[in-house]
Protein backbone atom coordinates (compact mmCIF):
# COMPACT_ATOMS: atom_id res chain seq x y z
CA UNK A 1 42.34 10.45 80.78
CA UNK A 2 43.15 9.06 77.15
CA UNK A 3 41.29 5.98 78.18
CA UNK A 4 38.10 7.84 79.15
CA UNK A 5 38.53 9.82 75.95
CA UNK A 6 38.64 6.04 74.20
CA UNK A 7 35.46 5.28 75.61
CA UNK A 8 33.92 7.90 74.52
CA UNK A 9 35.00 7.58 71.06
CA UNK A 10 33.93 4.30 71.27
CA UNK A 11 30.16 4.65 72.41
CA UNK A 12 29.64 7.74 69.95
CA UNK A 13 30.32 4.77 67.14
CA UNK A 14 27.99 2.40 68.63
CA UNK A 15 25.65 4.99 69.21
CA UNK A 16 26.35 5.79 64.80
CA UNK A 17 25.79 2.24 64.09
CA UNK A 18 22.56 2.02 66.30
CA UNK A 19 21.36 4.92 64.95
CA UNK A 20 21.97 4.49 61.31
CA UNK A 21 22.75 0.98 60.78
CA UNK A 22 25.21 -0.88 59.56
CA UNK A 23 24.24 0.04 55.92
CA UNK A 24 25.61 3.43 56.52
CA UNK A 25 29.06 1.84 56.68
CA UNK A 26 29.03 -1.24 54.81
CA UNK A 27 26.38 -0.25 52.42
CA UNK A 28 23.76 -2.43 51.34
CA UNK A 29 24.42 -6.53 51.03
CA UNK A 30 23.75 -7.30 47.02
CA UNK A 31 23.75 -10.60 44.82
CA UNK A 32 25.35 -10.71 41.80
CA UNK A 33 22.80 -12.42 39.11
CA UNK A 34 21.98 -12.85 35.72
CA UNK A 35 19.31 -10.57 34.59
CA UNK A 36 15.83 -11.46 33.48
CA UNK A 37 15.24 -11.36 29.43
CA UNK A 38 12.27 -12.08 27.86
CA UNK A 39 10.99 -11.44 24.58
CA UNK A 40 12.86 -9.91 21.83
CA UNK A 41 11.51 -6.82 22.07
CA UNK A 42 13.78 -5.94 24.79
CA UNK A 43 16.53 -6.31 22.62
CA UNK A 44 17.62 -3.59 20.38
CA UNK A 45 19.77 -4.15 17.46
CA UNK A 46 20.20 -2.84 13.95
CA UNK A 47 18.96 -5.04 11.10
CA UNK A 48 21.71 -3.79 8.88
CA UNK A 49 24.97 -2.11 10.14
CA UNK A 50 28.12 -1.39 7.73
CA UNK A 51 31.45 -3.51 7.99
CA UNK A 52 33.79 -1.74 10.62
CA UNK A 53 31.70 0.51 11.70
CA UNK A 54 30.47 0.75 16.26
CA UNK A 55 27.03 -1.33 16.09
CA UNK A 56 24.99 -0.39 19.44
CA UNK A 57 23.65 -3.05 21.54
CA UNK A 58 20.72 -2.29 24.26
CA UNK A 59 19.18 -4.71 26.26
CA UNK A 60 16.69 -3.99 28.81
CA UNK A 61 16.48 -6.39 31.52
CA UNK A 62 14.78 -7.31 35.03
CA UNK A 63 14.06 -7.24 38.14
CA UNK A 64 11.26 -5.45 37.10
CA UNK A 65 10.06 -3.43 40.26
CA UNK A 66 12.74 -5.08 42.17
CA UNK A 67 15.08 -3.30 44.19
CA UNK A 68 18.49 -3.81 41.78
CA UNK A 69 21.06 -2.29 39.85
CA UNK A 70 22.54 -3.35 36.43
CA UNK A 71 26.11 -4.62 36.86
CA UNK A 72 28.27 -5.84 34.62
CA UNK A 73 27.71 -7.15 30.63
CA UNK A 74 29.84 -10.01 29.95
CA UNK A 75 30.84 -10.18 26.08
CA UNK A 76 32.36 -12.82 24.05
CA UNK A 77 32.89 -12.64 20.22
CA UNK A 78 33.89 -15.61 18.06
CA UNK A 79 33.81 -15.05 15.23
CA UNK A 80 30.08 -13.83 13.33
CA UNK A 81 28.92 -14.73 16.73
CA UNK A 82 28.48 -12.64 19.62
CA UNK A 83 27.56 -13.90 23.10
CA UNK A 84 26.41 -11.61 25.55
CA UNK A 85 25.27 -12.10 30.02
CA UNK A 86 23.70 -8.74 31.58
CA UNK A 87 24.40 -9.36 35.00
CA UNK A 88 22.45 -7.45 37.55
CA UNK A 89 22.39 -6.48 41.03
CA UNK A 90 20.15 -7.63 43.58
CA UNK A 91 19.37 -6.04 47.21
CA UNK A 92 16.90 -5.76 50.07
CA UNK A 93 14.89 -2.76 50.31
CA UNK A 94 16.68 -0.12 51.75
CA UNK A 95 14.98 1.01 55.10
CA UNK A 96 12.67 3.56 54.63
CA UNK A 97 13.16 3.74 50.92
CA UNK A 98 11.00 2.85 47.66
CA UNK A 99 12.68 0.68 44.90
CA UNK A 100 11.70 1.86 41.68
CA UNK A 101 10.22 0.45 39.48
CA UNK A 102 10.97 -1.01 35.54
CA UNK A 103 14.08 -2.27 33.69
CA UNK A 104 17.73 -2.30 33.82
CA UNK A 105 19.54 -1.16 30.64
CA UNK A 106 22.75 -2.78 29.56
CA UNK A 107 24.26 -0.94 26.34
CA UNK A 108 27.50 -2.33 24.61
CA UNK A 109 29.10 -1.56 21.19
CA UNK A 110 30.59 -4.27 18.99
CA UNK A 111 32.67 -4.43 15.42
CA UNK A 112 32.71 -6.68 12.02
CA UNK A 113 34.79 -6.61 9.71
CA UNK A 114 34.19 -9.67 7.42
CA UNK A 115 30.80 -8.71 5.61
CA UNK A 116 28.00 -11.45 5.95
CA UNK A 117 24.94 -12.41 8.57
CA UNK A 118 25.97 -12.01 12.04
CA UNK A 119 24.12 -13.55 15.55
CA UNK A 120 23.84 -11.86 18.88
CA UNK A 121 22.61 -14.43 21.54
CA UNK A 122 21.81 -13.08 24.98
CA UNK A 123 22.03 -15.32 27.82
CA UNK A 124 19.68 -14.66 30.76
CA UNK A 125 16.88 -16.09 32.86
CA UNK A 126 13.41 -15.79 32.40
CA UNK A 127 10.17 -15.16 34.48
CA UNK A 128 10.29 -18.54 35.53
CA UNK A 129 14.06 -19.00 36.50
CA UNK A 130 15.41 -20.93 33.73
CA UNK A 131 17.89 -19.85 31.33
CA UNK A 132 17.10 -18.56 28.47
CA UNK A 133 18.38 -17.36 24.89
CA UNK A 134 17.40 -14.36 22.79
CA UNK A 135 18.92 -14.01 19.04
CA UNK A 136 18.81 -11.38 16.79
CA UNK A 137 20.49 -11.73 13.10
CA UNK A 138 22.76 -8.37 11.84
CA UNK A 139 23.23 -8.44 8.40
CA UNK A 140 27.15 -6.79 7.83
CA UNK A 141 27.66 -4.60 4.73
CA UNK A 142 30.29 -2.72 2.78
């Protein structure tokens, strides 16, 4: 009887997964990878921020129209330099489903003390594959 009962148990799952698909359990496959910059107007930063004080970072980045998610924003300070990767999330179409459309925003919030010029470089790739570099100068006051 408890065998019977197994086999049972054990169809009704195939018959889930047939249904359904495996992306019902295992959700969708994704590739980590860098995002697409390009052009510095998808980079917001102030021109002038005060000495100690949160300065907001927003960068918007691609797939644009792609089926993706942003992930994770990798940061590295040293000293008046910041150095920042979006990293985004890329995945097949889910089945029966649009991806939308546009960018990916990746906000972060950084601190100087020491007053002076500062440079925020943001590593990414462009439209055709390569990396790329976009700067933007902060000028840190009292």
């Amino acid at each position: 009887m408890i065998h019977k009962y197994a086999q049972i148990i054990g169809f009704g799952a195939f018959l889930v997964l047939a249904t359904f698909g495996c992306d019902t359990i295992t959700g969708t496959d994704e590739e980590r990878v860098p995002a697409t910059v390009y052009e510095e107007m998808f980079l917001e930063v102030p021109e002038v921020a005060r000495s100690g004080e949160d300065i907001r970072i927003r960068i918007a980045t691609g797939p644009f129209g792609g089926c993706a998610r942003s992930g994770e924003t990798e940061v590295e300070k040293s000293g008046n330099i910041v150095m920042v990767r979006p990293y985004n999330y890329r995945f097949d179409r889910p089945s029966g489903q649009q991806c939308q459309p546009g960018s990916l925003e990746h906000e972060l919030t950084v601190q100087f003390l020491d007053v002076g010029t500062v440079l925020i470089r943001v590593f990414g790739l462009g439209f055709d594959g390569d990396e790329t570099v976009i700067e933007r100068e902060i000028l840190i006051e009292e």
